[in-house]
PDB file of N, CA and C in Angstrom:
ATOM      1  N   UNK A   1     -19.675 -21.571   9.012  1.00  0.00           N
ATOM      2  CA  UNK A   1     -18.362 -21.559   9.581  1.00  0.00           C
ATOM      3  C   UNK A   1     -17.817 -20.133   9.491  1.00  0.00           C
ATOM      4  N   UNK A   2     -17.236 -19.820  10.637  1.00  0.00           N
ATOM      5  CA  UNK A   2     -16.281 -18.522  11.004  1.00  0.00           C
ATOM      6  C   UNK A   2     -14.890 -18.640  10.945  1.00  0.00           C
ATOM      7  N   UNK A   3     -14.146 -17.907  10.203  1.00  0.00           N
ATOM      8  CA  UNK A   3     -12.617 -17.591  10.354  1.00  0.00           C
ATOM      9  C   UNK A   3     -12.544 -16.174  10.891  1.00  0.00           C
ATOM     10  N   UNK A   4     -11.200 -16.349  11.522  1.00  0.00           N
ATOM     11  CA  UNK A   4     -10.745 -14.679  11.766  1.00  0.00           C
ATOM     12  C   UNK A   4      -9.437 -14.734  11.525  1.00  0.00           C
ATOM     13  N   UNK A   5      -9.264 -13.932  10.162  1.00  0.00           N
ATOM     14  CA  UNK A   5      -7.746 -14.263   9.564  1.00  0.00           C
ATOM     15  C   UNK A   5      -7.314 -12.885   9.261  1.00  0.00           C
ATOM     16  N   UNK A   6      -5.763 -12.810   8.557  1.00  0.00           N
ATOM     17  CA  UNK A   6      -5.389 -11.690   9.111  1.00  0.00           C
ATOM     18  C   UNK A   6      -5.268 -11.073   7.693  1.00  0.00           C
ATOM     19  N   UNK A   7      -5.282 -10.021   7.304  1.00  0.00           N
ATOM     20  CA  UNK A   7      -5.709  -9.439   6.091  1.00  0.00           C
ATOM     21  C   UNK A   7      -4.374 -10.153   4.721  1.00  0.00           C
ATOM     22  N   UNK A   8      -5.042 -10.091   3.591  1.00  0.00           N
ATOM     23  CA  UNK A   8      -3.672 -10.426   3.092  1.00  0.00           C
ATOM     24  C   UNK A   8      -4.117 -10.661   1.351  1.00  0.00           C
ATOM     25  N   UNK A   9      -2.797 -11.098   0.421  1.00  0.00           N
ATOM     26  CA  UNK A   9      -3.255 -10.507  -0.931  1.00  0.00           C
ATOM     27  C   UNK A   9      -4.326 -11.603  -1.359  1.00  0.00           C
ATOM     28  N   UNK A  10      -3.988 -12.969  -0.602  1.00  0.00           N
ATOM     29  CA  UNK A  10      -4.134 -14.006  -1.261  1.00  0.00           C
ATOM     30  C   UNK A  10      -6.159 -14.745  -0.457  1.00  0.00           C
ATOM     31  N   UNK A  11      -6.090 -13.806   0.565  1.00  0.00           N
ATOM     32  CA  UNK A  11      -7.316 -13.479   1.061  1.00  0.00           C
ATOM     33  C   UNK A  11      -8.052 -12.852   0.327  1.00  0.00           C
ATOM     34  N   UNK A  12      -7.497 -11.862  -0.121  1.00  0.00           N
ATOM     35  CA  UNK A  12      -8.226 -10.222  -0.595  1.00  0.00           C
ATOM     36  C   UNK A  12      -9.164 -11.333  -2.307  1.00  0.00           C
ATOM     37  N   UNK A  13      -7.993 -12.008  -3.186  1.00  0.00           N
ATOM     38  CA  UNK A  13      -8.191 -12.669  -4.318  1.00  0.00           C
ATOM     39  C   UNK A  13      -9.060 -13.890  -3.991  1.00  0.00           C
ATOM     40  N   UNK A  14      -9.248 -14.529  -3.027  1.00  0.00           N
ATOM     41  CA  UNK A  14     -10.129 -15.532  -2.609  1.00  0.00           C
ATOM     42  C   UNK A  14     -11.474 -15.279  -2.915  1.00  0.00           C
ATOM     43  N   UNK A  15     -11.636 -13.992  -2.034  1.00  0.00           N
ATOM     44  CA  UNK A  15     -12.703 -13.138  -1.778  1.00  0.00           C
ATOM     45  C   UNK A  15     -13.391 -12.875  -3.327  1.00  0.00           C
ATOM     46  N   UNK A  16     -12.545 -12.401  -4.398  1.00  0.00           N
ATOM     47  CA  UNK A  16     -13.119 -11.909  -5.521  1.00  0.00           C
ATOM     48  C   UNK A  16     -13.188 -13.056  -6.477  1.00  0.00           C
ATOM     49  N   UNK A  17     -12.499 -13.744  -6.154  1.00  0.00           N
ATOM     50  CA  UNK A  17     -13.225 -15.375  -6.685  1.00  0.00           C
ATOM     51  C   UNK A  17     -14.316 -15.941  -6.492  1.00  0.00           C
ATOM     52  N   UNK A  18     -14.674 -15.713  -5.291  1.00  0.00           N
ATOM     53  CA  UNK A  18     -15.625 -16.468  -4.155  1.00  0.00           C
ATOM     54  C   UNK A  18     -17.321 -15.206  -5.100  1.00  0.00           C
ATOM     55  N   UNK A  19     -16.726 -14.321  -5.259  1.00  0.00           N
ATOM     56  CA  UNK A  19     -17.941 -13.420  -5.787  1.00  0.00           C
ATOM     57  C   UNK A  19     -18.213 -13.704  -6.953  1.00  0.00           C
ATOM     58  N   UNK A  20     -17.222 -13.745  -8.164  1.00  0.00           N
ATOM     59  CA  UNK A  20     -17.312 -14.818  -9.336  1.00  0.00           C
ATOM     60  C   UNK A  20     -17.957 -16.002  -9.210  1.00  0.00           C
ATOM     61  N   UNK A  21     -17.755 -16.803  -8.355  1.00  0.00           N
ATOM     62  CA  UNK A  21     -18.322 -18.243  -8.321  1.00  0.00           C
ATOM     63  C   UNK A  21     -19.707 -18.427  -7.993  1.00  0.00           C
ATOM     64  N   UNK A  22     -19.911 -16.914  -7.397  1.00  0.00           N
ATOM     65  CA  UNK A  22     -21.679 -17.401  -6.732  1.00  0.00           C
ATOM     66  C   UNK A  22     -22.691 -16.804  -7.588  1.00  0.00           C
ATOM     67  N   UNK A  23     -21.636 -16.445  -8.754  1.00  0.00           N
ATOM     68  CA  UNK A  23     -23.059 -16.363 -10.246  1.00  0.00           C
ATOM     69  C   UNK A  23     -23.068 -17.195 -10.777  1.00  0.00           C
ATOM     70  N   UNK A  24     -21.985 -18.641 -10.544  1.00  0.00           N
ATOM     71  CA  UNK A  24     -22.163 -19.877 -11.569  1.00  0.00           C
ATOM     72  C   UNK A  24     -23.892 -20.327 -11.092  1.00  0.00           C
ATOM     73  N   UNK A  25     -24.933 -20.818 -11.794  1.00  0.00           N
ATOM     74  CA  UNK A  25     -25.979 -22.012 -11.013  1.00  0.00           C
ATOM     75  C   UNK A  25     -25.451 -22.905 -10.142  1.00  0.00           C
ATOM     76  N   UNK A  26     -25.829 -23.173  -9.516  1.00  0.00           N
ATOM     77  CA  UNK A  26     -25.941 -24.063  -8.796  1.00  0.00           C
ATOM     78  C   UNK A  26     -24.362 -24.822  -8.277  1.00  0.00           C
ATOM     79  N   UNK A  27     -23.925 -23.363  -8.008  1.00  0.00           N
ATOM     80  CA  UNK A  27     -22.476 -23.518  -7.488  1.00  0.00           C
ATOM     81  C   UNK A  27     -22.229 -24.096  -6.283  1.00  0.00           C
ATOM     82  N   UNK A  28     -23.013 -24.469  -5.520  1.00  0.00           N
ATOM     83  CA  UNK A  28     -22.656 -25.072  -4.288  1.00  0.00           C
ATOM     84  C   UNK A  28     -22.810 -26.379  -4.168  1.00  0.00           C
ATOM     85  N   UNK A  29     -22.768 -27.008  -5.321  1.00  0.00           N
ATOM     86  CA  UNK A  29     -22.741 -28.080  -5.697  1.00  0.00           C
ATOM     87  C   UNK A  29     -21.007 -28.745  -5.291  1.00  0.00           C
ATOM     88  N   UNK A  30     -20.117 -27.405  -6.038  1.00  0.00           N
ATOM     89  CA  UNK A  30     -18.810 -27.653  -6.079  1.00  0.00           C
ATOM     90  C   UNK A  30     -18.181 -26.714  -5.379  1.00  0.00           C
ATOM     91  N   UNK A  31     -18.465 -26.047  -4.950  1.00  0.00           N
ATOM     92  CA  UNK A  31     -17.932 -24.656  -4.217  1.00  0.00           C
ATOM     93  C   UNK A  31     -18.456 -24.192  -2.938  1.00  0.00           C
ATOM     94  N   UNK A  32     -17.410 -24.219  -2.377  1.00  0.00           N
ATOM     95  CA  UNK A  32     -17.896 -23.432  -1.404  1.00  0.00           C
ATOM     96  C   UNK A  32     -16.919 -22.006  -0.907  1.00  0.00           C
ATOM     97  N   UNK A  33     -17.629 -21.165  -1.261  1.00  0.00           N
ATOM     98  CA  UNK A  33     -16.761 -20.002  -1.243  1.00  0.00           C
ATOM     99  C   UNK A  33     -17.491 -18.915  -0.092  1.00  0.00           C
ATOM    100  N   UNK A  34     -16.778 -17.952  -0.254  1.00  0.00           N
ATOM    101  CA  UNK A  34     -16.357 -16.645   1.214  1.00  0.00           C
ATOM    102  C   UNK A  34     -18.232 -16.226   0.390  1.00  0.00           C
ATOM    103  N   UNK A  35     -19.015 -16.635   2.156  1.00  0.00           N
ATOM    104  CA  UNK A  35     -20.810 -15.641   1.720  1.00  0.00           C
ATOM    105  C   UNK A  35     -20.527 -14.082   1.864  1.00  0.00           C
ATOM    106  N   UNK A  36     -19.750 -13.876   3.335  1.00  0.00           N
ATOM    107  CA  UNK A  36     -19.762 -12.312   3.586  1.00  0.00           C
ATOM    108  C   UNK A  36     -18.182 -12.104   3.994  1.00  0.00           C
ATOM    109  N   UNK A  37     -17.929 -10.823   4.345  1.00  0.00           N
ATOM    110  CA  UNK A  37     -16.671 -10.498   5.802  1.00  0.00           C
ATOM    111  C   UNK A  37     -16.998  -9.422   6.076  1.00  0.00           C
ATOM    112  N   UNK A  38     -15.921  -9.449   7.086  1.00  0.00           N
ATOM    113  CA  UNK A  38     -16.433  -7.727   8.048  1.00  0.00           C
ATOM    114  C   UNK A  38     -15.078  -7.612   8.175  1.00  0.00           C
ATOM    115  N   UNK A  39     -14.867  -6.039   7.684  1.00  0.00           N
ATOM    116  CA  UNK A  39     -13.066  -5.611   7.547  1.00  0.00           C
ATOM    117  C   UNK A  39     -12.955  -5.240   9.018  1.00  0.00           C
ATOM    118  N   UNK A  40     -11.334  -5.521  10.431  1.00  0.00           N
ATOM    119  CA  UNK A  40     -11.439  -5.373  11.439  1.00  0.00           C
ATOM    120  C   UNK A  40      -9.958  -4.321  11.197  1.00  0.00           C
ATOM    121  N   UNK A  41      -9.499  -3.161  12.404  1.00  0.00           N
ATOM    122  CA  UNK A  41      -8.504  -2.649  12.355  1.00  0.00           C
ATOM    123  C   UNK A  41      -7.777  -3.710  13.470  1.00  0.00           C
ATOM    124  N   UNK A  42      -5.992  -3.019  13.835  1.00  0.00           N
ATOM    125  CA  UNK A  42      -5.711  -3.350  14.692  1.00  0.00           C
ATOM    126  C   UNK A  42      -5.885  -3.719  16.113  1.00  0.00           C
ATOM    127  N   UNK A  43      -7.608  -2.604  16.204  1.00  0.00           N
ATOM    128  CA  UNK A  43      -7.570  -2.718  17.827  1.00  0.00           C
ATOM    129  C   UNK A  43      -8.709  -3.672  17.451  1.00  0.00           C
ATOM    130  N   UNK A  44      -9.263  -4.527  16.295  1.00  0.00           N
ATOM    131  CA  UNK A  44     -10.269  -5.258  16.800  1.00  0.00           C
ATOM    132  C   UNK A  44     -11.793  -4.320  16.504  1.00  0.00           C
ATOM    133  N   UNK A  45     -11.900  -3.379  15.694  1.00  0.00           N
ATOM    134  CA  UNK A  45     -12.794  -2.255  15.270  1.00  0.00           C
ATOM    135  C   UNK A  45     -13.229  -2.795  14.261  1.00  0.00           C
ATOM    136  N   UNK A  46     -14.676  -2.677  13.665  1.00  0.00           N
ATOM    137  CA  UNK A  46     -15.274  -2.863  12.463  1.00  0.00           C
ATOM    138  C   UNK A  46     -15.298  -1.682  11.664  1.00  0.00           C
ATOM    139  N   UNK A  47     -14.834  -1.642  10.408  1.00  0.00           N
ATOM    140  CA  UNK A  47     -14.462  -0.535   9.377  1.00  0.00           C
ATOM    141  C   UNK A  47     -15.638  -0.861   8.306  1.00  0.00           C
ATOM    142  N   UNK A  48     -15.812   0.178   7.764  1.00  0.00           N
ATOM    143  CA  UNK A  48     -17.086   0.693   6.617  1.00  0.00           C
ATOM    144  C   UNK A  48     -16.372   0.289   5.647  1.00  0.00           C
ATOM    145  N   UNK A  49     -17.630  -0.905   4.976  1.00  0.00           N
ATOM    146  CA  UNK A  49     -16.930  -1.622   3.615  1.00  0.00           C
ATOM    147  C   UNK A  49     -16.664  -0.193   2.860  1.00  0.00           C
ATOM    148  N   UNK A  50     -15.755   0.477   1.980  1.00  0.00           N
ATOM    149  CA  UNK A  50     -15.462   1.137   0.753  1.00  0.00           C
ATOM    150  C   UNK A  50     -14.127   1.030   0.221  1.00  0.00           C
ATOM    151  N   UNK A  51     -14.220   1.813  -0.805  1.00  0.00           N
ATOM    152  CA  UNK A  51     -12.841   1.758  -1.391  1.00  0.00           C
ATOM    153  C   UNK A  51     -11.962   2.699  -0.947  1.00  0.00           C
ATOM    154  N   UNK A  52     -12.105   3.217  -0.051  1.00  0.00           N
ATOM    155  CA  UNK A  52     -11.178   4.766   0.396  1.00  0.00           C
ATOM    156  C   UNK A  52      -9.568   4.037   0.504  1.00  0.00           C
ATOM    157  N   UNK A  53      -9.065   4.857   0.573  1.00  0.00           N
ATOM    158  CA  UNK A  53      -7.045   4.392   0.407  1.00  0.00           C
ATOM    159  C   UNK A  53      -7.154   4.334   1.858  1.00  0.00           C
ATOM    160  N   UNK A  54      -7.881   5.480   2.529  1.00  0.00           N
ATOM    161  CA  UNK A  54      -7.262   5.651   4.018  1.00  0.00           C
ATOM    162  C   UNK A  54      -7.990   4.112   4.672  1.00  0.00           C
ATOM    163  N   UNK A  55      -9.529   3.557   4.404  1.00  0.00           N
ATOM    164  CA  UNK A  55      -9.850   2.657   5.077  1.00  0.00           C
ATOM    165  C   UNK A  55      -9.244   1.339   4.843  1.00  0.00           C
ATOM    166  N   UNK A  56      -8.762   1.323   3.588  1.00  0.00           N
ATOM    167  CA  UNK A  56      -8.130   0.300   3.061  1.00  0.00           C
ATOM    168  C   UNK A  56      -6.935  -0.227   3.900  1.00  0.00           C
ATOM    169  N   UNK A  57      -6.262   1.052   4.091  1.00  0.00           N
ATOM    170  CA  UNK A  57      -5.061   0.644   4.697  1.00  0.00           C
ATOM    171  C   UNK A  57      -5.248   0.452   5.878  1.00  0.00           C
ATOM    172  N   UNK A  58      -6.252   0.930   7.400  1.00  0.00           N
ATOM    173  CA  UNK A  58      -5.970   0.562   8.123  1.00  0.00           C
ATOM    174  C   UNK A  58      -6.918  -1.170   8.234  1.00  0.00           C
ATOM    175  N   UNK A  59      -7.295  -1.844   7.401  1.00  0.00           N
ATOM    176  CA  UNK A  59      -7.858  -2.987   7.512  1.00  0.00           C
ATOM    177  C   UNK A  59      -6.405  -4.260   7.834  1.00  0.00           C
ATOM    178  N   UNK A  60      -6.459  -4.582   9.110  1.00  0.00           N
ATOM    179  CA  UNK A  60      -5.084  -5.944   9.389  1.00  0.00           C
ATOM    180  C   UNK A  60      -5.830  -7.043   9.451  1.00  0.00           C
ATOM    181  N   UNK A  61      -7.161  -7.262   9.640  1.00  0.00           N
ATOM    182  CA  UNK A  61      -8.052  -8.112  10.209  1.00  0.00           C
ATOM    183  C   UNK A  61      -9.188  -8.584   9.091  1.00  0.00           C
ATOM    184  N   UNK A  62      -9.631  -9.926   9.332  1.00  0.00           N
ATOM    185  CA  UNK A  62     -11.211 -10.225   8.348  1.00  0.00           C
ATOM    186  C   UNK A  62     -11.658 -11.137   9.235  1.00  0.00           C
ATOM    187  N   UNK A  63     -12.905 -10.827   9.502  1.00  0.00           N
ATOM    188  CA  UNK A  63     -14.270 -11.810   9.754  1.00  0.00           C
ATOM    189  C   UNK A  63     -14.489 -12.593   8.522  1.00  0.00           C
ATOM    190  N   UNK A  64     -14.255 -14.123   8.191  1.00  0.00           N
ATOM    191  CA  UNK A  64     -14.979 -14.842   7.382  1.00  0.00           C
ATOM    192  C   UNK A  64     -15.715 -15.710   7.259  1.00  0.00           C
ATOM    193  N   UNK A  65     -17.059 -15.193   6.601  1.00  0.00           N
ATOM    194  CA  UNK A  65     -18.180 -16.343   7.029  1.00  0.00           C
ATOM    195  C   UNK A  65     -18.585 -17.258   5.687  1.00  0.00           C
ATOM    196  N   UNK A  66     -18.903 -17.982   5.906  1.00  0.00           N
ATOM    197  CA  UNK A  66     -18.716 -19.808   4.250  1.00  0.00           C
ATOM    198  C   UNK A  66     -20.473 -19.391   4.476  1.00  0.00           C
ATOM    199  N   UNK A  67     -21.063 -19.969   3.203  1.00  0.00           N
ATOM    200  CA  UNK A  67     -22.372 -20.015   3.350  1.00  0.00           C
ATOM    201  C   UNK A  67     -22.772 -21.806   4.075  1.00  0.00           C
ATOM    202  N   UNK A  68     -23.613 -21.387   4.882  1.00  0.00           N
ATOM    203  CA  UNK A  68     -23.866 -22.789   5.404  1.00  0.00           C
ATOM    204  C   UNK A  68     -25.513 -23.446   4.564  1.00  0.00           C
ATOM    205  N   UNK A  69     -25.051 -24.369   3.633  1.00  0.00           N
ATOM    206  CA  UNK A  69     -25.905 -25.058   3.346  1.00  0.00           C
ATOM    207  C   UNK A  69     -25.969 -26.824   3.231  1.00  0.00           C
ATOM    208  N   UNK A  70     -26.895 -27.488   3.143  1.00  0.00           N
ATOM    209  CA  UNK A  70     -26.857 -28.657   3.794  1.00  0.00           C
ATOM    210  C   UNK A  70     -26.091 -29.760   2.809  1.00  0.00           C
ATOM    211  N   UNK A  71     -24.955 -29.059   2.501  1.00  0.00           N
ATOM    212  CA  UNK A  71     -24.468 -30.554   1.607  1.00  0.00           C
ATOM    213  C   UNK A  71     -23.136 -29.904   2.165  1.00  0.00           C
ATOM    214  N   UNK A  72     -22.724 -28.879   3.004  1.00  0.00           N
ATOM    215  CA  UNK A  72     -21.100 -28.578   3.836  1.00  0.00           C
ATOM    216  C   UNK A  72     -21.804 -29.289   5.243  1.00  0.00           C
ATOM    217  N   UNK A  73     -22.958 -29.888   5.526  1.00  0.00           N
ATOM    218  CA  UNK A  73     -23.095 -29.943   7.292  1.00  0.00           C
ATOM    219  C   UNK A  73     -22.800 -31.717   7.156  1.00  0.00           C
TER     220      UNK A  73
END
């Protein structure tokens, strides 16, 4: 599954949960959390994952993709 949602704090904290959770074993038992994203600007541009202030800020946009495995289908 795909979302395209719009950047935000409570996104941003999902995300670093979702990275926590996929070192539990056999977490997809109970979880299903954020596999990847792709940071987008205003016009709809794909931005270079880093930590820079300047890329940071122009990120308004996220691609979010769920891992698809056979106990979410």
């Amino acid at each position: 599954m795909t979302l395209f949602l719009e950047n935000s704090f409570p996104l941003n904290n999902y995300i670093s949960i979702s990275k926590k959770i996929k070192q539990i074993p056999m977490y997809f038992l109970y979880f299903l959390p954020i596999d990847t994203f792709i940071n987008l600007d205003k016009e709809y541009k794909v931005l270079p994952m880093t930590n820079s202030n300047l890329v940071q800020r122009e990120i308004k946009y996220k691609l979010i993709y769920f891992d698809k495995n056979k106990n979410t289908e």
